[in-house]
Protein backbone atom coordinates (compact mmCIF):
# COMPACT_ATOMS: atom_id res chain seq x y z
CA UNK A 1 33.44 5.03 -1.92
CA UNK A 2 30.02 3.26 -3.36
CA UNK A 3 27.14 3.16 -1.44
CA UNK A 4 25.30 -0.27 -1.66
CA UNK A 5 22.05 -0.83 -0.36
CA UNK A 6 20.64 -4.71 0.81
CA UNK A 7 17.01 -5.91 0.07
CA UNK A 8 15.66 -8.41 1.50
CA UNK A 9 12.95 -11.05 -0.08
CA UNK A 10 9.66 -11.93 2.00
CA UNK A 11 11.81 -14.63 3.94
CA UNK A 12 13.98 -12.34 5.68
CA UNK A 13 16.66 -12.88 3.30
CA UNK A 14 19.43 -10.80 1.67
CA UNK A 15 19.15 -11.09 -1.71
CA UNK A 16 20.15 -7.89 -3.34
CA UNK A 17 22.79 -6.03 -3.59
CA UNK A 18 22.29 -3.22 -5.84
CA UNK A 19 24.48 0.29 -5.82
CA UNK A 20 22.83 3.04 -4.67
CA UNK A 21 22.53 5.05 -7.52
CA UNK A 22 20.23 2.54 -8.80
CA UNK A 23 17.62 2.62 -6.69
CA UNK A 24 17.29 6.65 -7.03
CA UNK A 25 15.24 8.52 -9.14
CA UNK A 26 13.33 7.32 -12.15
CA UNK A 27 15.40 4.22 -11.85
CA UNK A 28 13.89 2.02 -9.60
CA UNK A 29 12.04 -0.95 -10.22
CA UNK A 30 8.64 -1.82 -8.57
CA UNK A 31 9.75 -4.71 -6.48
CA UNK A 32 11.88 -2.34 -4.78
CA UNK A 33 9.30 -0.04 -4.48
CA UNK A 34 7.39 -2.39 -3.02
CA UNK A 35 9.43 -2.80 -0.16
CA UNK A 36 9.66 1.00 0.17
CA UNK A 37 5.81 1.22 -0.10
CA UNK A 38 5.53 -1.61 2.70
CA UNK A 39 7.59 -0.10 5.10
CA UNK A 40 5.25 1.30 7.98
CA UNK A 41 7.37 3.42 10.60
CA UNK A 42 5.81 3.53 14.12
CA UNK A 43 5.40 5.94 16.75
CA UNK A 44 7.98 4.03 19.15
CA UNK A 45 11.15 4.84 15.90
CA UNK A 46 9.86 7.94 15.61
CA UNK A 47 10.30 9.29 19.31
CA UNK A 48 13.57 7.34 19.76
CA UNK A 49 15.09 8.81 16.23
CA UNK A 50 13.80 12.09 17.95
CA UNK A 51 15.37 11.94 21.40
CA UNK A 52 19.00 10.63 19.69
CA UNK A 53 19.24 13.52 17.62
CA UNK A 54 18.26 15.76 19.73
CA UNK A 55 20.94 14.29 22.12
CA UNK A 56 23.85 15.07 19.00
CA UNK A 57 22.15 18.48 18.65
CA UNK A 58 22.16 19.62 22.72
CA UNK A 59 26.28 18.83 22.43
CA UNK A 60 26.40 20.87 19.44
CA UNK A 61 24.48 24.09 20.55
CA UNK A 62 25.65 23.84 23.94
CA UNK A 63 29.39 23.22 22.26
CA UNK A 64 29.16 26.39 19.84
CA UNK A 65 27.70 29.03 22.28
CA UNK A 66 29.99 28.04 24.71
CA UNK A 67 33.00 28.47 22.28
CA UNK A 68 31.41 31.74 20.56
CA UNK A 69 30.50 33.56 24.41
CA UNK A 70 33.02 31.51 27.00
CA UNK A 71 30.17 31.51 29.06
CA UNK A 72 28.70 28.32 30.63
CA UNK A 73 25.49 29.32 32.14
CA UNK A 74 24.48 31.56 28.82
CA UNK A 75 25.27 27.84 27.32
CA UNK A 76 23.49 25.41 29.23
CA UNK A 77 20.51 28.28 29.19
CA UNK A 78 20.39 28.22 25.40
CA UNK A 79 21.17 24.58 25.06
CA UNK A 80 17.80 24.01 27.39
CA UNK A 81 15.14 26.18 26.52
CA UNK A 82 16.25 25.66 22.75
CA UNK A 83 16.32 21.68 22.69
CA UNK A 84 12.86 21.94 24.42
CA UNK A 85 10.41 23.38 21.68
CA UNK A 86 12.52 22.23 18.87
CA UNK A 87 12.17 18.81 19.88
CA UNK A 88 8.78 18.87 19.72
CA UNK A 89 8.97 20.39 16.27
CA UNK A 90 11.20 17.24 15.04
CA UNK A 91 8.95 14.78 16.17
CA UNK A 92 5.60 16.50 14.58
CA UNK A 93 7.70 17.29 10.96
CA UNK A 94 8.63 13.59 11.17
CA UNK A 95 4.84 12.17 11.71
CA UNK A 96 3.68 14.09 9.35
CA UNK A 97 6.01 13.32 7.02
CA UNK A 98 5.40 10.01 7.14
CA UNK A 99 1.68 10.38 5.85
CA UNK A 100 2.74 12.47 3.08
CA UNK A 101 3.34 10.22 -0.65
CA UNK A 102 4.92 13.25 -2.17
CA UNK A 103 7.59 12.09 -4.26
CA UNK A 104 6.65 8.76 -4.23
CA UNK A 105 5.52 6.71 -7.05
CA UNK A 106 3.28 3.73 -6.61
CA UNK A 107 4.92 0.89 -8.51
């Protein structure tokens, strides 16, 4: 399987097609970069991604205590009080990741 990753140009256009071991590392190119640089992630993406993973992750815990304890209230119980605080914590991690240019050359 190759992984292929679409840019597109300041019309809205696809117009690159590069594999994605290309655009990793020392490798990329400053156009790209650009585009990378460019990219400004708001508060609206950042609470959605929140909420659907937290969704996946409330079927998982509630999922593998159930299975481990074969009890249902001891599951739902965990599943709540867990999803609570540590979907606060994903939300904060992700803002302030998003201020933080670690790892991130500037063209």
């Amino acid at each position: 399987m190759k992984l292929v990753c679409f840019f597109k140009d300041e019309k809205g256009i696809n117009n690159r097609r590069l594999p994605f071991r290309k655009i990793v590392g020392n490798e990329m190119n400053s156009s790209i970069m650009e585009g990378f640089m460019q990219r400004n992630v708001t508060l609206k993406r950042s609470l959605i991604k929140a909420i659907t993973y937290r969704i996946f992750i409330v079927c998982l815990d509630f999922l593998t205590i159930y299975l481990l304890t074969g009890k249902m209230q001891l599951a739902l119980g965990f599943m709540i009080v867990s999803n609570i605080y540590t979907s606060l914590g994903y939300f904060l991690h992700e803002r302030i990741w998003n201020r933080i240019r670690w790892g991130i050359s500037e063209g």
